[in-house]
PDB file of N, CA and C in Angstrom:
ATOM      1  N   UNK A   1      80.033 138.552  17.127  1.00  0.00           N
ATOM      2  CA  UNK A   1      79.007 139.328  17.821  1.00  0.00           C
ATOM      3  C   UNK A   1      79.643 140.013  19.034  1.00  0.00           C
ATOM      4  N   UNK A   2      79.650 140.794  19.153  1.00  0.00           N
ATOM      5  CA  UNK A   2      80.248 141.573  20.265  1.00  0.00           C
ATOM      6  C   UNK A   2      79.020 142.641  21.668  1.00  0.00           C
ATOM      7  N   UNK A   3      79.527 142.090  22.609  1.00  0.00           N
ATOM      8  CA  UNK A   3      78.924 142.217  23.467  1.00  0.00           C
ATOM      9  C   UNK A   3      78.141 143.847  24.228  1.00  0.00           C
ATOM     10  N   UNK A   4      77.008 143.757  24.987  1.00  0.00           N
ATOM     11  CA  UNK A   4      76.625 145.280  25.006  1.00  0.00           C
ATOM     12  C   UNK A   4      77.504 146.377  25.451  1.00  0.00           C
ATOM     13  N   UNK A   5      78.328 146.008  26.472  1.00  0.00           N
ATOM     14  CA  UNK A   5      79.674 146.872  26.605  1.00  0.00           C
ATOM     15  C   UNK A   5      80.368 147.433  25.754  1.00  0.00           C
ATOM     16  N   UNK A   6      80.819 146.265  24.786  1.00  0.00           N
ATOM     17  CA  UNK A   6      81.876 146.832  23.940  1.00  0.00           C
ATOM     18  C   UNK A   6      80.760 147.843  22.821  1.00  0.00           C
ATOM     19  N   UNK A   7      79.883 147.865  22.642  1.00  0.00           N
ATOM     20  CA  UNK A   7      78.932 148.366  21.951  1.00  0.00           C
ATOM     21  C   UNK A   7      78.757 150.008  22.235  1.00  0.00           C
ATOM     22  N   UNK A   8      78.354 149.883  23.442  1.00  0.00           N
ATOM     23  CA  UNK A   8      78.610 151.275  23.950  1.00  0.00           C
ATOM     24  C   UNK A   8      79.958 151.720  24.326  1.00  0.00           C
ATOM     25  N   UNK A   9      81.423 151.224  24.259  1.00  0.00           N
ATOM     26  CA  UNK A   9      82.543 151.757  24.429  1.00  0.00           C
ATOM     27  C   UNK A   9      82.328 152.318  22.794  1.00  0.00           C
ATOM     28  N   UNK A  10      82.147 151.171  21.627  1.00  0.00           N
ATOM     29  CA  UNK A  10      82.591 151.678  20.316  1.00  0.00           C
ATOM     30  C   UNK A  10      81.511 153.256  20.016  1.00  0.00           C
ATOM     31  N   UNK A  11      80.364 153.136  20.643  1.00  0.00           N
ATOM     32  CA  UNK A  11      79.353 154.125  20.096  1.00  0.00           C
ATOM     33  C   UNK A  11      80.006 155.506  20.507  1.00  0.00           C
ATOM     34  N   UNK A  12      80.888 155.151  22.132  1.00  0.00           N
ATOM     35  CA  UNK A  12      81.823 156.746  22.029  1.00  0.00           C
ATOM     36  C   UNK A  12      82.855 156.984  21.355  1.00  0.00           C
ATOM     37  N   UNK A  13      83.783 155.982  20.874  1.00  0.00           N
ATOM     38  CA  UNK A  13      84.350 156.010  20.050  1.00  0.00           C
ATOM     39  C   UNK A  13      83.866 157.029  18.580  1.00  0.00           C
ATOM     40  N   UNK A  14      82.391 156.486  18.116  1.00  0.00           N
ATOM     41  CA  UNK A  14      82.272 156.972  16.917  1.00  0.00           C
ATOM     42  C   UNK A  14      82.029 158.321  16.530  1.00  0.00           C
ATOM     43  N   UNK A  15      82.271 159.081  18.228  1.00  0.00           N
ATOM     44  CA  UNK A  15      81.652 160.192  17.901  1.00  0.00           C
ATOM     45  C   UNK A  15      83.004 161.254  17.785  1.00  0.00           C
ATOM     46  N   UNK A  16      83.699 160.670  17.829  1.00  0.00           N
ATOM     47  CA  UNK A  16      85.144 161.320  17.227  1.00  0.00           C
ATOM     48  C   UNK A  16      85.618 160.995  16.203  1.00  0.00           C
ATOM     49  N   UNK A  17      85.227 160.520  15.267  1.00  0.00           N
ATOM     50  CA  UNK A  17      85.071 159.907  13.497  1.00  0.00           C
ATOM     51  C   UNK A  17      84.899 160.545  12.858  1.00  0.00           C
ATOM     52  N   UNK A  18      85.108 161.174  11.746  1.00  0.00           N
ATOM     53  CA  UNK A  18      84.875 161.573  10.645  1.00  0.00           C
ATOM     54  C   UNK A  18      84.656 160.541   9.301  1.00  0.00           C
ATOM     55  N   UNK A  19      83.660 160.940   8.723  1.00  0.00           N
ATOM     56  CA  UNK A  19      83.111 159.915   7.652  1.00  0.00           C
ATOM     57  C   UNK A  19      83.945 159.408   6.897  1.00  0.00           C
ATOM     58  N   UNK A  20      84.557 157.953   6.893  1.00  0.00           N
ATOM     59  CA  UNK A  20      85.730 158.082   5.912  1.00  0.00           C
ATOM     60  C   UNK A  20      85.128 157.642   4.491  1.00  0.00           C
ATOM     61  N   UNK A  21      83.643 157.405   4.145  1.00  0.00           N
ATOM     62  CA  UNK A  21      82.735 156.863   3.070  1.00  0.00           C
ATOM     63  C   UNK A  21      81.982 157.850   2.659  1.00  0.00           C
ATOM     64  N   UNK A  22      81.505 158.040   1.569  1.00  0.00           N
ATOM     65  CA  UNK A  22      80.472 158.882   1.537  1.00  0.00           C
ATOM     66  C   UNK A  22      79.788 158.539   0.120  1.00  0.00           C
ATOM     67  N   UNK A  23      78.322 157.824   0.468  1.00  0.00           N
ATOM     68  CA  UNK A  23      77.609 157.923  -0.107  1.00  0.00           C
ATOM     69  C   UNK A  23      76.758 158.715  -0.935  1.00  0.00           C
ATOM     70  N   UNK A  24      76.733 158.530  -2.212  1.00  0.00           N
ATOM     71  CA  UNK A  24      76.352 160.010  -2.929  1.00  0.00           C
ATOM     72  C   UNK A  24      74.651 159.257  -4.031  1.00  0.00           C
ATOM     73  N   UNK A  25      75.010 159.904  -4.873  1.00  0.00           N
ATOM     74  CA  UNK A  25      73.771 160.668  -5.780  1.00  0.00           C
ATOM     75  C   UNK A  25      73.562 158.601  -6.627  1.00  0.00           C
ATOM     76  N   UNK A  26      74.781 157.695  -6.563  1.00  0.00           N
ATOM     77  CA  UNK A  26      74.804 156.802  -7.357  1.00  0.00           C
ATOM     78  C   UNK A  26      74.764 155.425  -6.994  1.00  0.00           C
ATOM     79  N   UNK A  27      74.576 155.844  -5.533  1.00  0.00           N
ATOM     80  CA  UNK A  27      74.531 155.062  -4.600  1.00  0.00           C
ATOM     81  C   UNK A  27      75.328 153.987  -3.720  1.00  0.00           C
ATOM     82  N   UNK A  28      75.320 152.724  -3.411  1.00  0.00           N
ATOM     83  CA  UNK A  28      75.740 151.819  -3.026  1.00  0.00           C
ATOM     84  C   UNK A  28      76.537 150.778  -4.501  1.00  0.00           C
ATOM     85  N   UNK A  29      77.769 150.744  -4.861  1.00  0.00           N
ATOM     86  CA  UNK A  29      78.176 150.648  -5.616  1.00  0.00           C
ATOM     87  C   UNK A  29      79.269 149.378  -6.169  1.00  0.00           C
ATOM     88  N   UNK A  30      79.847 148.950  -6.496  1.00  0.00           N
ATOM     89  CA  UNK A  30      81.232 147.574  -6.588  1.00  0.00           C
ATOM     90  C   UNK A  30      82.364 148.760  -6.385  1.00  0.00           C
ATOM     91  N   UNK A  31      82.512 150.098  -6.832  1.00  0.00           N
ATOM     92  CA  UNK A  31      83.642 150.906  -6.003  1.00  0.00           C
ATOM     93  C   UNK A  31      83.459 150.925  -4.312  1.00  0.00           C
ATOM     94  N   UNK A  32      82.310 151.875  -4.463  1.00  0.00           N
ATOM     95  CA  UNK A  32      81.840 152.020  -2.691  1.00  0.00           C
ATOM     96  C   UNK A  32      82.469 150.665  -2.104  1.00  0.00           C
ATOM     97  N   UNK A  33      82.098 149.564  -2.436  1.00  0.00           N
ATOM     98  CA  UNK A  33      82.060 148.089  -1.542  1.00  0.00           C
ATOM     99  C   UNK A  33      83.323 147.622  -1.176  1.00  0.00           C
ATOM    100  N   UNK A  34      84.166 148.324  -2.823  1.00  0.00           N
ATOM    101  CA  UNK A  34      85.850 148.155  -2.306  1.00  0.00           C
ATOM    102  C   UNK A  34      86.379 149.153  -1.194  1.00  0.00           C
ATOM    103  N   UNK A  35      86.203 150.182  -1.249  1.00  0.00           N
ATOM    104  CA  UNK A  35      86.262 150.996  -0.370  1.00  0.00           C
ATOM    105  C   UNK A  35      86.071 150.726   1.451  1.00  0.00           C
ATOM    106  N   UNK A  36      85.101 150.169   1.125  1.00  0.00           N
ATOM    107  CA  UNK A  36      84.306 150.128   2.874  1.00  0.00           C
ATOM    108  C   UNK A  36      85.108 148.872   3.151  1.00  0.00           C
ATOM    109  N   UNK A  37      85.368 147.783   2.525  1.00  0.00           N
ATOM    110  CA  UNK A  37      85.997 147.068   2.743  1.00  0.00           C
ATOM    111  C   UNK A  37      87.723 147.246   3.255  1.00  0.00           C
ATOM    112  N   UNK A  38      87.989 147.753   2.478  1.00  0.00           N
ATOM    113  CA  UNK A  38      89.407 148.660   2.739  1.00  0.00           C
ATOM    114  C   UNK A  38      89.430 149.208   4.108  1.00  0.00           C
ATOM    115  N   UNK A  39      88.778 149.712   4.196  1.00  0.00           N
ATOM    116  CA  UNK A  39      88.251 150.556   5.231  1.00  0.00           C
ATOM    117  C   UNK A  39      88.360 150.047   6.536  1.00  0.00           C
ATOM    118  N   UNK A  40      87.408 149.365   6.564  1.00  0.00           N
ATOM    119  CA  UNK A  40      87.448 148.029   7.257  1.00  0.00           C
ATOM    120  C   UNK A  40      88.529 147.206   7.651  1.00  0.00           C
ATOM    121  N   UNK A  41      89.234 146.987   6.316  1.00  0.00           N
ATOM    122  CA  UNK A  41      90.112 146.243   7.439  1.00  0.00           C
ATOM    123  C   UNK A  41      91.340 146.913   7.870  1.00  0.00           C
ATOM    124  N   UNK A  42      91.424 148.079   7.857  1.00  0.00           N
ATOM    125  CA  UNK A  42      92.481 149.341   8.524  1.00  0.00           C
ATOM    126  C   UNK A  42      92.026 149.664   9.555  1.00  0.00           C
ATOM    127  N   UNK A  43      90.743 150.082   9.785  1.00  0.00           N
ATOM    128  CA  UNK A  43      90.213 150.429  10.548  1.00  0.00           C
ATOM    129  C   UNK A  43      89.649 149.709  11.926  1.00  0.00           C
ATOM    130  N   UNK A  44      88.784 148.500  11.071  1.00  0.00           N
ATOM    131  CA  UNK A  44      87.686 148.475  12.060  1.00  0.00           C
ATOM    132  C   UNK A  44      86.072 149.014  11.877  1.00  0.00           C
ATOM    133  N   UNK A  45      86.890 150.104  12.677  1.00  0.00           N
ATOM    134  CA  UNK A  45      85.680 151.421  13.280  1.00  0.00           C
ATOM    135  C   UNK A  45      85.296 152.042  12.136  1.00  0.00           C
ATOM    136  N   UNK A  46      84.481 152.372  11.696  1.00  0.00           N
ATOM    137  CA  UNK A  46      84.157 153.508  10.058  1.00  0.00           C
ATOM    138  C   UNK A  46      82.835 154.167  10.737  1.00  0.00           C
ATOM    139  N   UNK A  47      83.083 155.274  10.364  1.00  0.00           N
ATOM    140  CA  UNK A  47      81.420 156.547   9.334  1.00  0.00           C
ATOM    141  C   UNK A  47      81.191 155.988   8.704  1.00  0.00           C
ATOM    142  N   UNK A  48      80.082 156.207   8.094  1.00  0.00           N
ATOM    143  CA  UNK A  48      79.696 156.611   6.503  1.00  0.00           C
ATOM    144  C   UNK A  48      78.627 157.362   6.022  1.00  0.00           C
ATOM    145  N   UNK A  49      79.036 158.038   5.520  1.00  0.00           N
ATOM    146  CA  UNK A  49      77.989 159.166   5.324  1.00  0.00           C
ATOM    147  C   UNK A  49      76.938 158.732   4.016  1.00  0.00           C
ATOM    148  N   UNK A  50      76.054 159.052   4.500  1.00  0.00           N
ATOM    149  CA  UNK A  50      74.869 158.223   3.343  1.00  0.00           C
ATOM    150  C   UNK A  50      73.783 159.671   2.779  1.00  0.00           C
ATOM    151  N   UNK A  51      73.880 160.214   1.485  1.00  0.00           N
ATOM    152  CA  UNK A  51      73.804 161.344   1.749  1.00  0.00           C
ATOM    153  C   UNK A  51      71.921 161.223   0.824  1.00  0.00           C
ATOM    154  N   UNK A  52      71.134 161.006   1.122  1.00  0.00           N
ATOM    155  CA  UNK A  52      69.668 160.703   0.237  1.00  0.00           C
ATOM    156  C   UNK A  52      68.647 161.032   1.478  1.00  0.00           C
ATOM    157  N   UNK A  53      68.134 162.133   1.047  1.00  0.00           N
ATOM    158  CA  UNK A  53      66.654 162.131   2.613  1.00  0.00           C
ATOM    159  C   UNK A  53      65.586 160.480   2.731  1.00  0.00           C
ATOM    160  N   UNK A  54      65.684 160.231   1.867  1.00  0.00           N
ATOM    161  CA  UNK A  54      64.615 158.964   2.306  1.00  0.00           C
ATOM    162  C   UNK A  54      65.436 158.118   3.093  1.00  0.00           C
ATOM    163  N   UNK A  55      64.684 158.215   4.107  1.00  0.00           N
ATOM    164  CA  UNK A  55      65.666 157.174   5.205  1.00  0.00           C
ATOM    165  C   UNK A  55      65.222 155.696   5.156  1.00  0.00           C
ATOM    166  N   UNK A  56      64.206 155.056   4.602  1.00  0.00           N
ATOM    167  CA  UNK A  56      64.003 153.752   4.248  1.00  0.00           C
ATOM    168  C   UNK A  56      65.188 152.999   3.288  1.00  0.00           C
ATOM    169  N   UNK A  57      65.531 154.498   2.156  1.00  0.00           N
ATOM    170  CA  UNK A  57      66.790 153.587   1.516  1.00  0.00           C
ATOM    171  C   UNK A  57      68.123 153.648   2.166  1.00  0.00           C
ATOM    172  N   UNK A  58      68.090 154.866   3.158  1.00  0.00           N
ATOM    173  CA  UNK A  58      69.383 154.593   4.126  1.00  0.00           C
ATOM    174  C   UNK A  58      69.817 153.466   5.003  1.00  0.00           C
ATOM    175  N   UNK A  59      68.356 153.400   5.480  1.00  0.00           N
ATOM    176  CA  UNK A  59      68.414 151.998   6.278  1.00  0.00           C
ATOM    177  C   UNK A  59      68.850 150.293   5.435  1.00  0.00           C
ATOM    178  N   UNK A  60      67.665 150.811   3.837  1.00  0.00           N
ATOM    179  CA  UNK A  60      68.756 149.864   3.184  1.00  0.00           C
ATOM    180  C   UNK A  60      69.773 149.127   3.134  1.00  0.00           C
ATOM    181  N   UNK A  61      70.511 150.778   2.740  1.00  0.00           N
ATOM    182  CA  UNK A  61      72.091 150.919   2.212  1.00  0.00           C
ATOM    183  C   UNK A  61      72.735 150.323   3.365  1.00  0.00           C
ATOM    184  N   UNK A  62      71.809 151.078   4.634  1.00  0.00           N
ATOM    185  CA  UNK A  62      73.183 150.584   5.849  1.00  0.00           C
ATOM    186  C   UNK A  62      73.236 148.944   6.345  1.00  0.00           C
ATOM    187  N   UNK A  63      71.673 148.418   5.829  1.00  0.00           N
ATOM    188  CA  UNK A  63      71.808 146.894   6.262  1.00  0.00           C
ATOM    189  C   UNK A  63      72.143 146.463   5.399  1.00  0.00           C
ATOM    190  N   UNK A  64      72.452 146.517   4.072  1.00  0.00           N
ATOM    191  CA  UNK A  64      73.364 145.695   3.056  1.00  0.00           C
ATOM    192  C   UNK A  64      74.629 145.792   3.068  1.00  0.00           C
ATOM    193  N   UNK A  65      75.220 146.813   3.286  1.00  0.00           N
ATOM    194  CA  UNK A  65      76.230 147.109   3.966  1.00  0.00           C
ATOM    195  C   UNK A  65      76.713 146.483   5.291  1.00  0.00           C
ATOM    196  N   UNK A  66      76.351 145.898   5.699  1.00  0.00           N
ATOM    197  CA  UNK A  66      76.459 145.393   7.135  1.00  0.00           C
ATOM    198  C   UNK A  66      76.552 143.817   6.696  1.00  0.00           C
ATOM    199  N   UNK A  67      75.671 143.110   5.884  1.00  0.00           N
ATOM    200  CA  UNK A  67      75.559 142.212   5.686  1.00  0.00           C
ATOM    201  C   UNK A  67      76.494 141.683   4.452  1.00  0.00           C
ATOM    202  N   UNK A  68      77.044 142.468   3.542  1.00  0.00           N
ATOM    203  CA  UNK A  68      78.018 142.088   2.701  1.00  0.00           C
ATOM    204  C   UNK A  68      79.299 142.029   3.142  1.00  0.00           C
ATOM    205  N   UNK A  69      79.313 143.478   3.774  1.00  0.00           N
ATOM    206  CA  UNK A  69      80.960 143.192   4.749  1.00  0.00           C
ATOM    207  C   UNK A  69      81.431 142.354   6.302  1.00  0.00           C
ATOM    208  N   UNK A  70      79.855 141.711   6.614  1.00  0.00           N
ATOM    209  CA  UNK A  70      79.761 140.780   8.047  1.00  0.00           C
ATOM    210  C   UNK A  70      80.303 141.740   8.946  1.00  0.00           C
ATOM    211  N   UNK A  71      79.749 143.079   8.852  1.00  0.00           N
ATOM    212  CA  UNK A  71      80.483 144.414   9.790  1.00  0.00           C
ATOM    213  C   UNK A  71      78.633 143.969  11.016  1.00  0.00           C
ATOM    214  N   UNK A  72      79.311 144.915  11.980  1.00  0.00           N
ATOM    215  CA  UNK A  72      77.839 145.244  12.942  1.00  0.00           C
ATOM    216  C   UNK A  72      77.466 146.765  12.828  1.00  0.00           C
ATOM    217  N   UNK A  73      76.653 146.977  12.926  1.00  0.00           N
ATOM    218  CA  UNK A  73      75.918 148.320  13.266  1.00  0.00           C
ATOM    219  C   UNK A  73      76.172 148.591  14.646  1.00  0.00           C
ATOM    220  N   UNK A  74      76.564 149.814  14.831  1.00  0.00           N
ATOM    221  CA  UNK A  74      76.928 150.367  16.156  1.00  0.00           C
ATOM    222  C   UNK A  74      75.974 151.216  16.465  1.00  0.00           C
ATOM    223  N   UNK A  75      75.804 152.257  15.636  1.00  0.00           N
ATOM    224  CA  UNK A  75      75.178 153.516  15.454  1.00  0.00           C
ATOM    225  C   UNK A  75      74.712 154.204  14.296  1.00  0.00           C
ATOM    226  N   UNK A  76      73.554 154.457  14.051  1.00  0.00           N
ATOM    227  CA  UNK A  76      72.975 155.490  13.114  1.00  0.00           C
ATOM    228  C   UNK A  76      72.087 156.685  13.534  1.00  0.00           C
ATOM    229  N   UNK A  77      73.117 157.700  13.361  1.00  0.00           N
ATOM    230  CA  UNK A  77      72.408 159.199  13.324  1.00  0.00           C
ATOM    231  C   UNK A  77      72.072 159.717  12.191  1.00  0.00           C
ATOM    232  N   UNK A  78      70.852 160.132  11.779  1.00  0.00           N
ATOM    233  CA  UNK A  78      70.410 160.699  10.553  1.00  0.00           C
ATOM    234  C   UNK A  78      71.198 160.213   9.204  1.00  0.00           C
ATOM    235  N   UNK A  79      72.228 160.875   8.716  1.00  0.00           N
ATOM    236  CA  UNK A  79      72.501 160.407   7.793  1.00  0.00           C
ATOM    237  C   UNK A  79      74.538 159.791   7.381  1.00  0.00           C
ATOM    238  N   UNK A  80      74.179 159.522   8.946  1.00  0.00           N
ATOM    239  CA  UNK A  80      75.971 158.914   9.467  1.00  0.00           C
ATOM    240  C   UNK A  80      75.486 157.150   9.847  1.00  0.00           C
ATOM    241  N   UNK A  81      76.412 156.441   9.386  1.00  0.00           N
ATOM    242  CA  UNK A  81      75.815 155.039  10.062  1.00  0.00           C
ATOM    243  C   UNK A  81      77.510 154.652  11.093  1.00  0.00           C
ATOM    244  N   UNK A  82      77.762 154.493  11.680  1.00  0.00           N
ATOM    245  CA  UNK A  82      78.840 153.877  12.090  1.00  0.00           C
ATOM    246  C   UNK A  82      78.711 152.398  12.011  1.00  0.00           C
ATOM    247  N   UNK A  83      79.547 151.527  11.438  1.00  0.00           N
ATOM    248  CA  UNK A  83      79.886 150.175  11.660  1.00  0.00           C
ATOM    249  C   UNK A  83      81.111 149.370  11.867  1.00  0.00           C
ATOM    250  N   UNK A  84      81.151 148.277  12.322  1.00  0.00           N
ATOM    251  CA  UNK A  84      82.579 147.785  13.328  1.00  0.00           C
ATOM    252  C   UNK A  84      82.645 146.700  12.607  1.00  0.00           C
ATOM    253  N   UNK A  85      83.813 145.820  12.464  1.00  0.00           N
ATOM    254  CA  UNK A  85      83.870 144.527  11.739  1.00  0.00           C
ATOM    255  C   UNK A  85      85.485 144.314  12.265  1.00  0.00           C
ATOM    256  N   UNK A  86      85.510 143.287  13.223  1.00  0.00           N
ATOM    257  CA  UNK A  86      87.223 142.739  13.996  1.00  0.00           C
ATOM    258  C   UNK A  86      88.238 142.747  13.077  1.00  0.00           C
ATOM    259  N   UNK A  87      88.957 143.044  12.786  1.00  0.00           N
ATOM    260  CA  UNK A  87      90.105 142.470  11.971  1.00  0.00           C
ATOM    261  C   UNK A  87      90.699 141.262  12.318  1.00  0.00           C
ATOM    262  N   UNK A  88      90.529 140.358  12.051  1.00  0.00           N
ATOM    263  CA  UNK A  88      90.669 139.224  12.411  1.00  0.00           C
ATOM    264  C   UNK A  88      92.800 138.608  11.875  1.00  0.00           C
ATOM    265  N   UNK A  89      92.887 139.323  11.530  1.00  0.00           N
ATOM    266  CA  UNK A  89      94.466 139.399  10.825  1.00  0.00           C
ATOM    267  C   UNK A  89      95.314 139.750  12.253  1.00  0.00           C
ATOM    268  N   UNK A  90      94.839 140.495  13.232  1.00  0.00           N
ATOM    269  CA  UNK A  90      96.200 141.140  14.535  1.00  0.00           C
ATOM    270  C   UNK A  90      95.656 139.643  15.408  1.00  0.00           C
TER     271      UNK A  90
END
């Protein structure tokens, strides 16, 4: 769990990100999951672009997502979610 500081350091962080995920037409997927995971642990820090107007299934996507990869939610703008998960490996 990471604290409200570091929360708002990462939220400026995310705004120099580019989506490195992108959610499409087929949704939340066992590729996608390898991916974000990957992602994740290079990163950290990730986008992801979630690309469906109903934002009930965005919110979904982005809390299953959060909860499969034990990542946090930093930030969600419309149809960008940013999420953080430590690398616990450095």
């Amino acid at each position: 769990m990471i604290n409200k500081q570091e929360k708002i350091d990462l939220r400026r962080e995310c705004h120099k990100l580019k989506p490195v995920i992108m959610i499409g037409s087929k949704g939340y997927t066992e590729a996608v999951a390898a991916e974000i995971e990957c992602a994740l642990n290079s990163h950290e820090l990730i986008k992801i672009k979630i690309s469906t107007s109903n934002k009930e299934l965005r919110d979904t996507i982005t809390q299953t997502i959060c909860d499969q990869h034990k990542a946090e939610l930093i930030q969600q703008m419309g149809h960008m979610s940013s999420i953080f998960r430590e690398n616990t490996d450095e």
